[in-house]
PDB file of N, CA and C in Angstrom:
ATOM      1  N   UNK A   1      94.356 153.553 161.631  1.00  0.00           N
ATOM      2  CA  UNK A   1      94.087 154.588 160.631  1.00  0.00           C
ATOM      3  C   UNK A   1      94.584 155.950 161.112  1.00  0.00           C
ATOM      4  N   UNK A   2      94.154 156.303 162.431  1.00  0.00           N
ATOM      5  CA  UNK A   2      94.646 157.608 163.246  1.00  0.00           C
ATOM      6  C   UNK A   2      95.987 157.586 163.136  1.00  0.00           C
ATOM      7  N   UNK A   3      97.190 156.657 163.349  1.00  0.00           N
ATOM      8  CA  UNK A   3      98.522 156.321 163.501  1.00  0.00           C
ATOM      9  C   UNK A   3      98.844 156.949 161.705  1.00  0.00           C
ATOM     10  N   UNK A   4      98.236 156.335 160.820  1.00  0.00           N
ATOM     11  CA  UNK A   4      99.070 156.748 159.400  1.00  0.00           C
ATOM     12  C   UNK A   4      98.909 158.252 159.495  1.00  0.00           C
ATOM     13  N   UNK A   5      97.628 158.139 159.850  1.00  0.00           N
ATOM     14  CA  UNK A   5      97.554 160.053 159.780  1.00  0.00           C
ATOM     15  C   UNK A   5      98.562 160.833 160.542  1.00  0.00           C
ATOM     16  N   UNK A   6      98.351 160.134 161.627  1.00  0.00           N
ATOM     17  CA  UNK A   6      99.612 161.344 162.220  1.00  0.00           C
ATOM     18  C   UNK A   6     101.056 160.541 161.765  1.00  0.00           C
ATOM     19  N   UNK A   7     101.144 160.310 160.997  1.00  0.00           N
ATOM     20  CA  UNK A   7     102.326 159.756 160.894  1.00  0.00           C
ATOM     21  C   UNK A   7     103.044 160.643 159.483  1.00  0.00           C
ATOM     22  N   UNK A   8     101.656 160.528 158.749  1.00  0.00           N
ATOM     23  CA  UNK A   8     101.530 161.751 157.679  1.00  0.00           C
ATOM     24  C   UNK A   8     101.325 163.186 157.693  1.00  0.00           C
ATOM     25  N   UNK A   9     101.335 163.973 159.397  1.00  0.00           N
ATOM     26  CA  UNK A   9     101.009 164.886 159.659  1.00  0.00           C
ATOM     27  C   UNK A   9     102.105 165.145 160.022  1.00  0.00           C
ATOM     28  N   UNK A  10     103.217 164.323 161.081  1.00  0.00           N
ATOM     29  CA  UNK A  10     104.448 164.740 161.410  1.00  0.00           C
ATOM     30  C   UNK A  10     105.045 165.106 160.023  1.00  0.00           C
ATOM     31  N   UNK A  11     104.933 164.352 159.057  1.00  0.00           N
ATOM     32  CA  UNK A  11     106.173 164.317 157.951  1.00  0.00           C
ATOM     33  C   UNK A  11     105.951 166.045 157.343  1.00  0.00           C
ATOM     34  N   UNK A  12     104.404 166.009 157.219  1.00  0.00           N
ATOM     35  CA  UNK A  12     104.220 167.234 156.296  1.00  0.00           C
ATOM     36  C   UNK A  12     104.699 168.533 157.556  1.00  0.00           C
ATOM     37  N   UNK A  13     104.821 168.172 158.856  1.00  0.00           N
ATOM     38  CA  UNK A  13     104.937 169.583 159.932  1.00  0.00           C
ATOM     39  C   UNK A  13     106.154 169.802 159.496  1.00  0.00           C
ATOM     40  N   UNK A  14     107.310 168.560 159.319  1.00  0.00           N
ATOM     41  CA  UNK A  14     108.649 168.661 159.161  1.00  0.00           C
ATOM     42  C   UNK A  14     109.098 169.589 157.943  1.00  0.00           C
ATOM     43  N   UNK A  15     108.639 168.719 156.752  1.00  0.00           N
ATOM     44  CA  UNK A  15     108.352 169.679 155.424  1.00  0.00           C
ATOM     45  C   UNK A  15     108.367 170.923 155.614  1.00  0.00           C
ATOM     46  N   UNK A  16     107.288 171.861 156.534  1.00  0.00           N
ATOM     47  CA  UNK A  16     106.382 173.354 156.325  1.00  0.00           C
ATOM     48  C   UNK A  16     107.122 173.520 157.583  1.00  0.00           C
ATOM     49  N   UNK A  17     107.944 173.446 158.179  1.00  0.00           N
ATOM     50  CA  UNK A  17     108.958 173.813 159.214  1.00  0.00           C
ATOM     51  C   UNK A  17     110.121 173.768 158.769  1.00  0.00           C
ATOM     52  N   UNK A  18     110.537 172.680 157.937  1.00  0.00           N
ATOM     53  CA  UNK A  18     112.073 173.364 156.921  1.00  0.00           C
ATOM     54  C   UNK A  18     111.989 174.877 156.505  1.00  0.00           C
ATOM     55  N   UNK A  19     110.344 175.031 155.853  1.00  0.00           N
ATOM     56  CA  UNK A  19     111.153 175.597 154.476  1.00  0.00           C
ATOM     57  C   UNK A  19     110.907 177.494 155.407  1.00  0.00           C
ATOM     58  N   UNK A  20     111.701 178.364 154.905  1.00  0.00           N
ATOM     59  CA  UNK A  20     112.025 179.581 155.280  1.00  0.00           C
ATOM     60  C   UNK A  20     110.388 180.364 155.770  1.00  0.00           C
ATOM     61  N   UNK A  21     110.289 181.355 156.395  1.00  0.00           N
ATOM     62  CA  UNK A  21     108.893 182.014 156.613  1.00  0.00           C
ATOM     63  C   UNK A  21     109.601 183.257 155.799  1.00  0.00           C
ATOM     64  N   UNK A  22     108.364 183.519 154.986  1.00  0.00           N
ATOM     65  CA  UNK A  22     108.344 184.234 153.772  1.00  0.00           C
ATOM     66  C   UNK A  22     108.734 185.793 154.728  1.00  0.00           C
ATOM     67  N   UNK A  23     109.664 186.062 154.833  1.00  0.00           N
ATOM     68  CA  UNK A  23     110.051 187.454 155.495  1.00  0.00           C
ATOM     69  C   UNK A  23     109.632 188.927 155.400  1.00  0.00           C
ATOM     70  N   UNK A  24     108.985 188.788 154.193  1.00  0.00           N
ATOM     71  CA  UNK A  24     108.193 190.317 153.989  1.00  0.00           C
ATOM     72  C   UNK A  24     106.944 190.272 154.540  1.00  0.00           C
ATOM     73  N   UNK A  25     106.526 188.989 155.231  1.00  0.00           N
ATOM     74  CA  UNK A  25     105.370 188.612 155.699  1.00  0.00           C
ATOM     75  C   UNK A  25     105.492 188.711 156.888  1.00  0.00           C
ATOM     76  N   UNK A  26     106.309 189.154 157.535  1.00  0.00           N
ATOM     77  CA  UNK A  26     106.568 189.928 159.523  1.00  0.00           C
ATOM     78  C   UNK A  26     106.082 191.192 159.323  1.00  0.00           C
ATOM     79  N   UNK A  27     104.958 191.430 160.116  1.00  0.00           N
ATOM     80  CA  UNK A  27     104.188 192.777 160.403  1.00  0.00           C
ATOM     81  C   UNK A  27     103.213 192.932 159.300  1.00  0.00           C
ATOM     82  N   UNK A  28     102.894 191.944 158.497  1.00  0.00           N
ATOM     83  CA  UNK A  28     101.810 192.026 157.488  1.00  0.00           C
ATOM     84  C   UNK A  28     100.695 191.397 157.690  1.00  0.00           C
ATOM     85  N   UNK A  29      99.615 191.865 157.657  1.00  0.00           N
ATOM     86  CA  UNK A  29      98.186 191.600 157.814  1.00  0.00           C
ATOM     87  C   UNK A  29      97.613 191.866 156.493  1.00  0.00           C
ATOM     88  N   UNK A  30      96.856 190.599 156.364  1.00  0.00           N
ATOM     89  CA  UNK A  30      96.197 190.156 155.495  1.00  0.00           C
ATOM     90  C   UNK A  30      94.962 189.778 155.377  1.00  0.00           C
ATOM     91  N   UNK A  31      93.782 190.306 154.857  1.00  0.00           N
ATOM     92  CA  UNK A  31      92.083 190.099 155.228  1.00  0.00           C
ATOM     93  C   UNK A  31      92.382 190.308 157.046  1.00  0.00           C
ATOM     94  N   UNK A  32      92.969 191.137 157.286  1.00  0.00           N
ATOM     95  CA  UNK A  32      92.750 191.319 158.996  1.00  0.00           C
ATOM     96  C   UNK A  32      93.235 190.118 159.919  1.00  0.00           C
ATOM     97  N   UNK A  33      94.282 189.193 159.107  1.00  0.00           N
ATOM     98  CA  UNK A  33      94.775 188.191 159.807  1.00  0.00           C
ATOM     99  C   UNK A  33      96.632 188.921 159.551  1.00  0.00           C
ATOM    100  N   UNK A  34      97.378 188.779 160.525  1.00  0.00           N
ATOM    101  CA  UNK A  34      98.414 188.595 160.599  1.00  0.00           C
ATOM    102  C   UNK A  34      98.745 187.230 160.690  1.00  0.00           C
ATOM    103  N   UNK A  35      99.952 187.635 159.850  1.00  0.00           N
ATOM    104  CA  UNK A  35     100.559 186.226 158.921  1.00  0.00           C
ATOM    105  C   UNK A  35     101.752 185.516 159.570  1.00  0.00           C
ATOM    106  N   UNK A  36     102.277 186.576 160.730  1.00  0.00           N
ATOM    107  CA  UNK A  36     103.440 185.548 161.882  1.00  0.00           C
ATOM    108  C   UNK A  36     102.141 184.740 162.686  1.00  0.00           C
ATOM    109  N   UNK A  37     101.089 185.573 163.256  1.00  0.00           N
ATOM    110  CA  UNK A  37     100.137 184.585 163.838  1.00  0.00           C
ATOM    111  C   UNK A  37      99.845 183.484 163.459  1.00  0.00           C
ATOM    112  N   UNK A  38      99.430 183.736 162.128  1.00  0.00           N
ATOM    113  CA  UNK A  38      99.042 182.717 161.486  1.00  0.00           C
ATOM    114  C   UNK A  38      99.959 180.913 161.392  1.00  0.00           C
ATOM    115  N   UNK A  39     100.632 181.669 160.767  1.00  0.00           N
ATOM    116  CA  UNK A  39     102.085 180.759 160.834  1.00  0.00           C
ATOM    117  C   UNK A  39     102.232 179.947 162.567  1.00  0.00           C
ATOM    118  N   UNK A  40     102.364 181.058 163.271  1.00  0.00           N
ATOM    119  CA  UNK A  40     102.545 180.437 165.165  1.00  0.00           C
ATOM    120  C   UNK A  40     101.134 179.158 165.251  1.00  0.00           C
ATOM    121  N   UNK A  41     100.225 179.999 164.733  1.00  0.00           N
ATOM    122  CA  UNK A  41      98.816 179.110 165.113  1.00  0.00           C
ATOM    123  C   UNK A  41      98.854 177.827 164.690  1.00  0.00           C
ATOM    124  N   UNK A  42      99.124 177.880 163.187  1.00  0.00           N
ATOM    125  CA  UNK A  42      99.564 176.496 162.513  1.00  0.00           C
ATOM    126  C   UNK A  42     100.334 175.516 163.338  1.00  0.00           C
ATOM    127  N   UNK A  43     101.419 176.134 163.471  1.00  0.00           N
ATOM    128  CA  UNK A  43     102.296 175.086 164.504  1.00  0.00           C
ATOM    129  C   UNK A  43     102.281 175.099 165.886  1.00  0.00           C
ATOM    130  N   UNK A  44     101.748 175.672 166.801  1.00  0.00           N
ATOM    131  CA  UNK A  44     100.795 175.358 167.906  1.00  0.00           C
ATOM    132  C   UNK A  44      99.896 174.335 167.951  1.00  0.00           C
ATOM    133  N   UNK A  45      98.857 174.031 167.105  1.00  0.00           N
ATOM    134  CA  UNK A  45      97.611 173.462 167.180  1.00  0.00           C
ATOM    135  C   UNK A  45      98.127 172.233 166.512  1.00  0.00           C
ATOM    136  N   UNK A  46      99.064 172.123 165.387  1.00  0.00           N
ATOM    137  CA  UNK A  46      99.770 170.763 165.178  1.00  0.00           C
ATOM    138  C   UNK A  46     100.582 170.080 166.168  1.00  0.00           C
ATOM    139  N   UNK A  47     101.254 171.169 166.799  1.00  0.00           N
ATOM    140  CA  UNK A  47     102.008 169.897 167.710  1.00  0.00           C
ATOM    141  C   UNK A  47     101.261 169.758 168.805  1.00  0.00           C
ATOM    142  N   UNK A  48     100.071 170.160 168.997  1.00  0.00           N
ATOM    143  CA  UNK A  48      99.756 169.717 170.040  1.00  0.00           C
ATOM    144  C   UNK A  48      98.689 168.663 169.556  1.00  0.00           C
ATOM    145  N   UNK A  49      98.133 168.852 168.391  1.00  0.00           N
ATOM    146  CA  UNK A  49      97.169 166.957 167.521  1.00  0.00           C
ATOM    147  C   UNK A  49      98.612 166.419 167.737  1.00  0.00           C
ATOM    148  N   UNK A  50      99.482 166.396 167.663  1.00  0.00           N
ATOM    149  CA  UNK A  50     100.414 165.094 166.958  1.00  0.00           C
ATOM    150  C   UNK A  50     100.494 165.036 168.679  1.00  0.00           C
ATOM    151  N   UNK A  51     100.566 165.547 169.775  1.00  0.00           N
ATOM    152  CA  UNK A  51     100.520 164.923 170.990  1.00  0.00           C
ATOM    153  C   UNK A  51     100.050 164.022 171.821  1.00  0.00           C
ATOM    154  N   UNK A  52      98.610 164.087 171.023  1.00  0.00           N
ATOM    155  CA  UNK A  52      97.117 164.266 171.589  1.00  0.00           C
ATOM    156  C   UNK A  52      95.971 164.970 171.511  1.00  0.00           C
ATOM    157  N   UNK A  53      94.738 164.059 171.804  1.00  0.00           N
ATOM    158  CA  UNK A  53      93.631 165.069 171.608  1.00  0.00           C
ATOM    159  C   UNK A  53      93.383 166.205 171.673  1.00  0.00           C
ATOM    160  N   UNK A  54      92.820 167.208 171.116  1.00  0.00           N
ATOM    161  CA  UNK A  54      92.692 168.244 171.432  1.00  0.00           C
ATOM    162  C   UNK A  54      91.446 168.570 172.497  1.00  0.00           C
ATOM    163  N   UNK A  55      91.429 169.506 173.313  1.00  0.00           N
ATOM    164  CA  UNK A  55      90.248 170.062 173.988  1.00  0.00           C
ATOM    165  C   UNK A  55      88.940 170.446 173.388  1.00  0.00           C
ATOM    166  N   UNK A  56      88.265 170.485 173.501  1.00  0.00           N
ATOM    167  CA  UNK A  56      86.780 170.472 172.532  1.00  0.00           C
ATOM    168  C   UNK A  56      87.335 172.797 172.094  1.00  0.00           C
ATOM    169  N   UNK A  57      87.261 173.495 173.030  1.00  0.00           N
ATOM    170  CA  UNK A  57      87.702 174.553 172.655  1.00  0.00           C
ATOM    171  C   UNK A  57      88.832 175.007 171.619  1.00  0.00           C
ATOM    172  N   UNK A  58      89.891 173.714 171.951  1.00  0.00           N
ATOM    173  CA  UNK A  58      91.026 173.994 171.135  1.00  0.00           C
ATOM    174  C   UNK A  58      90.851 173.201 169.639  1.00  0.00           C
ATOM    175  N   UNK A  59      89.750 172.465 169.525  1.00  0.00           N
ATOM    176  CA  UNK A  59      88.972 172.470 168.326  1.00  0.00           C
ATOM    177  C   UNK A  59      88.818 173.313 167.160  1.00  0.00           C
ATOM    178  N   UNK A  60      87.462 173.468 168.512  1.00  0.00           N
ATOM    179  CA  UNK A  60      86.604 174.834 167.467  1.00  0.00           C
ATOM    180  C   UNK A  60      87.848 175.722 167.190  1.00  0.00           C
ATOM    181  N   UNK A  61      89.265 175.845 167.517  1.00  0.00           N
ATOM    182  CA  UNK A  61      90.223 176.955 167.371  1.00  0.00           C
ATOM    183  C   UNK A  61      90.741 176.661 166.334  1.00  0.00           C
ATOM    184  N   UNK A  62      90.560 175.382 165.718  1.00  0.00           N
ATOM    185  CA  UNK A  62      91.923 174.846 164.744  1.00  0.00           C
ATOM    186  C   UNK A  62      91.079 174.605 163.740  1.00  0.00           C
ATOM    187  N   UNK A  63      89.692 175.066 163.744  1.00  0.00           N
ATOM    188  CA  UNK A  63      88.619 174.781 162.622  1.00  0.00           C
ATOM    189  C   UNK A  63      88.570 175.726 161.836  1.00  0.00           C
ATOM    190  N   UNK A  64      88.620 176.848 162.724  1.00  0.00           N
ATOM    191  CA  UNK A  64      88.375 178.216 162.369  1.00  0.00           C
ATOM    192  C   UNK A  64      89.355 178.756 161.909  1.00  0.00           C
ATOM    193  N   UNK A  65      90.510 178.144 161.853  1.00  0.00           N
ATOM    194  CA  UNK A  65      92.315 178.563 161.632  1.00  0.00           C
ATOM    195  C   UNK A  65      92.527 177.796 159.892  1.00  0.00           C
ATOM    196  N   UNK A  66      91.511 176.970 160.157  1.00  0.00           N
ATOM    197  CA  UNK A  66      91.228 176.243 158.493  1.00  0.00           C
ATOM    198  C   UNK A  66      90.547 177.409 157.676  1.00  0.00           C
ATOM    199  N   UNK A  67      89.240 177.758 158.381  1.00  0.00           N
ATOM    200  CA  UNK A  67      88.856 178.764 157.304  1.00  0.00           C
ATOM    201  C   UNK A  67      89.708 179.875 157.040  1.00  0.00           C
ATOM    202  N   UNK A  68      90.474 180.658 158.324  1.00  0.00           N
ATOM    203  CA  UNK A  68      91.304 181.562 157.757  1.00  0.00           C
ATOM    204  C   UNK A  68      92.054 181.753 156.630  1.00  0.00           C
ATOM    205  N   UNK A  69      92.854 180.519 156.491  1.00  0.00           N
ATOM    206  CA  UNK A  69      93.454 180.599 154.842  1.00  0.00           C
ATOM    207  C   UNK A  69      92.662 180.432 153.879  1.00  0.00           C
ATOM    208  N   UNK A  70      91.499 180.117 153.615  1.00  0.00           N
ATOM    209  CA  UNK A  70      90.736 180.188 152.589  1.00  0.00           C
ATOM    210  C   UNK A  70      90.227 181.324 152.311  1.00  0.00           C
ATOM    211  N   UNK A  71      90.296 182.360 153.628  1.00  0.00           N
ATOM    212  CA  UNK A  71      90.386 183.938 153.158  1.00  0.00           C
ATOM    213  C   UNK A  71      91.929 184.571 152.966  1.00  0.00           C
ATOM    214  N   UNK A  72      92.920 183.963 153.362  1.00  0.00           N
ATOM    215  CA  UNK A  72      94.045 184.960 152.787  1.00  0.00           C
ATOM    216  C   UNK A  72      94.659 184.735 151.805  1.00  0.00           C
ATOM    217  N   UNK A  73      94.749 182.936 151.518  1.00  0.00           N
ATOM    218  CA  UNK A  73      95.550 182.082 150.401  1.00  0.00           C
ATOM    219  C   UNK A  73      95.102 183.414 148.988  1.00  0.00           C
ATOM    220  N   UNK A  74      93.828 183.262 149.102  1.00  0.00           N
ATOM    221  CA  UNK A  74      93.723 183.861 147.387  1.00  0.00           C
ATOM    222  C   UNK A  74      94.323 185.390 147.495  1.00  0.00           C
ATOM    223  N   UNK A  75      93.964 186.103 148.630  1.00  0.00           N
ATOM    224  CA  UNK A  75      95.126 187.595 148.401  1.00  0.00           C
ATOM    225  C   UNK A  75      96.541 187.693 149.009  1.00  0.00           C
ATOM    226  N   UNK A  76      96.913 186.489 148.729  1.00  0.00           N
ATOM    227  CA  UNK A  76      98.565 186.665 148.644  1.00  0.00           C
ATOM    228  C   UNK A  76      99.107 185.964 147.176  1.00  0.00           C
ATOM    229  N   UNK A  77      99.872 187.499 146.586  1.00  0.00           N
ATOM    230  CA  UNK A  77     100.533 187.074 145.342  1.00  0.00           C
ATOM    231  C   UNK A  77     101.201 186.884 144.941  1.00  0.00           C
ATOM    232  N   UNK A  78     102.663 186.881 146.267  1.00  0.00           N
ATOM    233  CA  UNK A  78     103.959 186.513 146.446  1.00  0.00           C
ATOM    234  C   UNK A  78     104.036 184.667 146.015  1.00  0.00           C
ATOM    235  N   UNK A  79     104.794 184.105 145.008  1.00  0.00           N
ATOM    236  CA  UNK A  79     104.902 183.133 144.849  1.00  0.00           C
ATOM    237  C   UNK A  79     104.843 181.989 145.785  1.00  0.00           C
ATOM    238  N   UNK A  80     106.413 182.505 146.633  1.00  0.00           N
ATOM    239  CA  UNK A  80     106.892 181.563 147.312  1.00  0.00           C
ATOM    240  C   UNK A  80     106.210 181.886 149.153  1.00  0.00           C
ATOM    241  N   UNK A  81     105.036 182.729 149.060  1.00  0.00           N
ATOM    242  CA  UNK A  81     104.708 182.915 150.222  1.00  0.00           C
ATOM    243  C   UNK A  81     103.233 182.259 150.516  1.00  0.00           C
ATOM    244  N   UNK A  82     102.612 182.393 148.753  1.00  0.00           N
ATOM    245  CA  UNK A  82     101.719 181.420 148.302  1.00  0.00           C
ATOM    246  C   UNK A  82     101.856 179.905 148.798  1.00  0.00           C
ATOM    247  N   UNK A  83     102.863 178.952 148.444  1.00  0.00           N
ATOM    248  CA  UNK A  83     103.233 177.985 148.619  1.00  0.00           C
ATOM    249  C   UNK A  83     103.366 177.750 149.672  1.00  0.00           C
ATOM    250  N   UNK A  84     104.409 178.614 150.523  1.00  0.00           N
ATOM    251  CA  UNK A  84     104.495 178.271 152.037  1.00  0.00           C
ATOM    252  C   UNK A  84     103.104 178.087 153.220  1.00  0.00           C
ATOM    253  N   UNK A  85     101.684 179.507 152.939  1.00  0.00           N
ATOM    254  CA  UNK A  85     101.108 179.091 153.409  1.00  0.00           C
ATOM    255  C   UNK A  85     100.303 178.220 152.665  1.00  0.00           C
ATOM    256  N   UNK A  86     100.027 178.043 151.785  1.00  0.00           N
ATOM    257  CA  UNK A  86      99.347 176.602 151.325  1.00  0.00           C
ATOM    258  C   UNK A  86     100.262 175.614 151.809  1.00  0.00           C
ATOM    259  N   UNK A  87     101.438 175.097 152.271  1.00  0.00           N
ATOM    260  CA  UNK A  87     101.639 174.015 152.905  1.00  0.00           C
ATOM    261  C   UNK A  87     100.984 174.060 154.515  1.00  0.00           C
ATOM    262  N   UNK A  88     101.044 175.196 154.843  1.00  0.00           N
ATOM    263  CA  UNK A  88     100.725 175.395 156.126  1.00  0.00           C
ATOM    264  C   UNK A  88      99.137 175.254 156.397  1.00  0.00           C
ATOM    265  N   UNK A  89      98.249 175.502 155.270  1.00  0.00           N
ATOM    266  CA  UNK A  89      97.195 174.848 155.473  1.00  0.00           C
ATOM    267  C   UNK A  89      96.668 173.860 155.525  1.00  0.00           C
ATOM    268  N   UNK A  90      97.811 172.799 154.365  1.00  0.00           N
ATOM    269  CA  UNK A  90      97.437 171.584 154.000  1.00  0.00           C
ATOM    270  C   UNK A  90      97.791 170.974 155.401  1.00  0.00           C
ATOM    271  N   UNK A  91      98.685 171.138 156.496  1.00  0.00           N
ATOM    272  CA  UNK A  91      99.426 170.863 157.801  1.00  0.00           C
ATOM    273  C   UNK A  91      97.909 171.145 158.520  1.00  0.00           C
ATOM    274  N   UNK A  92      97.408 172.557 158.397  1.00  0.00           N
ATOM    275  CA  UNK A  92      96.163 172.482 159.447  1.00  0.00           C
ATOM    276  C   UNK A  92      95.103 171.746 159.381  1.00  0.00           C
ATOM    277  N   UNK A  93      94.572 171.979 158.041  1.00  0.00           N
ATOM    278  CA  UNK A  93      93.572 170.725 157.488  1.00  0.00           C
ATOM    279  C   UNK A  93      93.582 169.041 157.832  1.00  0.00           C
ATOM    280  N   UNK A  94      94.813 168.527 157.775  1.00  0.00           N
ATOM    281  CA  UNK A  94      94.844 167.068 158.180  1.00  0.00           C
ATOM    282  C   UNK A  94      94.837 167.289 159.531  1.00  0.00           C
ATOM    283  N   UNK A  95      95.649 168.378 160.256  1.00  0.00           N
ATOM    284  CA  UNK A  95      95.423 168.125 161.618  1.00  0.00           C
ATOM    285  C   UNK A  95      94.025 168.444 162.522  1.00  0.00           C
ATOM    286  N   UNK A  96      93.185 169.082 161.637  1.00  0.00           N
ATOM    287  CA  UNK A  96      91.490 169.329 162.273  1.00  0.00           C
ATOM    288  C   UNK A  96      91.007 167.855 161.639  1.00  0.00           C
ATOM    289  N   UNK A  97      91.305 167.245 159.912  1.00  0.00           N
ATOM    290  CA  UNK A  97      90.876 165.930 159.638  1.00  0.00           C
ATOM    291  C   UNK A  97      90.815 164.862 161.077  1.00  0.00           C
ATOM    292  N   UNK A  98      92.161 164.945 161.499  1.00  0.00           N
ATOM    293  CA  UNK A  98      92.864 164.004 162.742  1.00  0.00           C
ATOM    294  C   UNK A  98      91.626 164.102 163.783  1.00  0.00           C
ATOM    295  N   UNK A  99      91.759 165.476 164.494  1.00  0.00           N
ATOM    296  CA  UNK A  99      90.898 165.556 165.413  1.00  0.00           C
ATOM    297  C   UNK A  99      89.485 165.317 165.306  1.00  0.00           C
ATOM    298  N   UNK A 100      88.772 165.539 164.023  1.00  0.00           N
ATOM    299  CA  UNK A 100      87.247 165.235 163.775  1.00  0.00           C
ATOM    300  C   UNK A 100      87.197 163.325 163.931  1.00  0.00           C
ATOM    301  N   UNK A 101      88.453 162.488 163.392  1.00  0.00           N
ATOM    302  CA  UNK A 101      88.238 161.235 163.994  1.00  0.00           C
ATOM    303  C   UNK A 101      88.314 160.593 164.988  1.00  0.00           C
ATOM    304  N   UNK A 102      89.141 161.378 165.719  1.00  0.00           N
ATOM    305  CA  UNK A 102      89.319 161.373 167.000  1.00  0.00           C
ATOM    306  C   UNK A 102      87.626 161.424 167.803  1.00  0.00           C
ATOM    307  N   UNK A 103      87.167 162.844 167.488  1.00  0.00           N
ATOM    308  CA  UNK A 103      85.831 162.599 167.671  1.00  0.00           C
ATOM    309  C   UNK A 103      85.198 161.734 167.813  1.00  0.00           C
ATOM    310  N   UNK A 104      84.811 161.088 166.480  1.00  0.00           N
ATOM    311  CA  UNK A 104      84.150 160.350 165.925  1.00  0.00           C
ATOM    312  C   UNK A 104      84.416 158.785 166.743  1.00  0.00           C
ATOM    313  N   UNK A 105      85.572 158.691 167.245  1.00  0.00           N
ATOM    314  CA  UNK A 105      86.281 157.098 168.182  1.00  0.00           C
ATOM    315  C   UNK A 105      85.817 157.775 169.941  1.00  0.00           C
ATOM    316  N   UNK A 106      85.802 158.779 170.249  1.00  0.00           N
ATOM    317  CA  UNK A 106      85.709 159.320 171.501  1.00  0.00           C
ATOM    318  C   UNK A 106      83.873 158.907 171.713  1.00  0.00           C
ATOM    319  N   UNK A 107      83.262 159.456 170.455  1.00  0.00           N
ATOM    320  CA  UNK A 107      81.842 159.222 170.683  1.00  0.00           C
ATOM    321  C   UNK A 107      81.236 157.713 170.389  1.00  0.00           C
ATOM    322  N   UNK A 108      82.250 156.874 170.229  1.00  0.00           N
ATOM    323  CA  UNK A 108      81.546 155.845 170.112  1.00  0.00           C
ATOM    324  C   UNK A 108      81.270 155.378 168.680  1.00  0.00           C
ATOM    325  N   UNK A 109      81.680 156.191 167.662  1.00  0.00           N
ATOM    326  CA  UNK A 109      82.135 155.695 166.138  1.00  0.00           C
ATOM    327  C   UNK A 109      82.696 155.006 165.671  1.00  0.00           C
ATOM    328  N   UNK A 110      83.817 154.589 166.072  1.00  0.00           N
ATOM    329  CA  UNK A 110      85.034 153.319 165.746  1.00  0.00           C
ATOM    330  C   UNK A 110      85.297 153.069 167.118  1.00  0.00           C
ATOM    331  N   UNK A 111      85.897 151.647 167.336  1.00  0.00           N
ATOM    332  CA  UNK A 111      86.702 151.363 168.390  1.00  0.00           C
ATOM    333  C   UNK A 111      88.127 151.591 168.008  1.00  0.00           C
ATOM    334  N   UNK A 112      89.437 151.725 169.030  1.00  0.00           N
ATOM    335  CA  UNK A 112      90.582 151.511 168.776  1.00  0.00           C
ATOM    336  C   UNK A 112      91.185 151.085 169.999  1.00  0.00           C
ATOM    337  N   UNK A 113      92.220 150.660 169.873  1.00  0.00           N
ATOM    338  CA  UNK A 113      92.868 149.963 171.375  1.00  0.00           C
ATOM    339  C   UNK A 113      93.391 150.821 172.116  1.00  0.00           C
ATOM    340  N   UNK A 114      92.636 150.417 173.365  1.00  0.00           N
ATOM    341  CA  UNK A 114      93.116 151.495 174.667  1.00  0.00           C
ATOM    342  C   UNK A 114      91.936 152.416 174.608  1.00  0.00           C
ATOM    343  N   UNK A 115      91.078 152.639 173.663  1.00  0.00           N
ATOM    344  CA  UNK A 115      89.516 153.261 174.119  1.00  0.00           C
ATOM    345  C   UNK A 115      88.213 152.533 174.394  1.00  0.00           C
ATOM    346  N   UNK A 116      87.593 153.327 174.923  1.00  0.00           N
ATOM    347  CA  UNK A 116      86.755 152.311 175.331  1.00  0.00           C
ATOM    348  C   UNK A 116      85.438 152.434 174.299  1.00  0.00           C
ATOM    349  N   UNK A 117      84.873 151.388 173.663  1.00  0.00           N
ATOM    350  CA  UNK A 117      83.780 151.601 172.668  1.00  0.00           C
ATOM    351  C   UNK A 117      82.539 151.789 173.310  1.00  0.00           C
TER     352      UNK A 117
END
């Protein structure tokens, strides 16, 4: 089940890594988030789920990087900058999804091969 996911997490990183970073969005802060950060954070914390587990710290980091766009998505009114970070959330979201099952097999929730139940 973990395997489709990240299998569906690479495809969508590939996707939201094609497409252009909305350029009027360098040096812009938004609800007090800057939006190159934002963007870096996204793809930091993904390639490192699609590596492997994350650290219990680098968690709580990629949880909290979920709520962020649910404060900036709605005050950005640029179309195509809209879209871009809504892909970039939908990219963070499966990749905190990933790690909460990960959890969930680490604590003894599911077995999978090569862990120990």
């Amino acid at each position: 089940m973990i395997q489709k996911k990240l299998d569906a997490l690479a495809q969508m990183m590939d996707e939201y890594r094609a497409m252009p970073f909305p350029s009027r969005f360098r040096g812009l802060d938004i609800e007090d988030q800057d939006m190159v950060m934002l963007d870096a954070d996204t793809a930091g914390y993904t390639y490192r789920v699609l590596k492997g587990p994350l650290p219990a710290p680098s968690r709580g980091g990629l949880i909290r990087l979920v709520g962020v766009f649910e404060k900036v998505l709605p005050a950005i009114s640029d179309e195509y900058a809209s879209r871009y970070y809504t892909q970039a959330r939908d990219v963070a979201t499966l990749a905190a999804e990933i790690e909460g099952m990960r959890d969930k097999q680490s604590s003894g929730g599911e077995s999978s091969p090569g862990r120990r139940s």
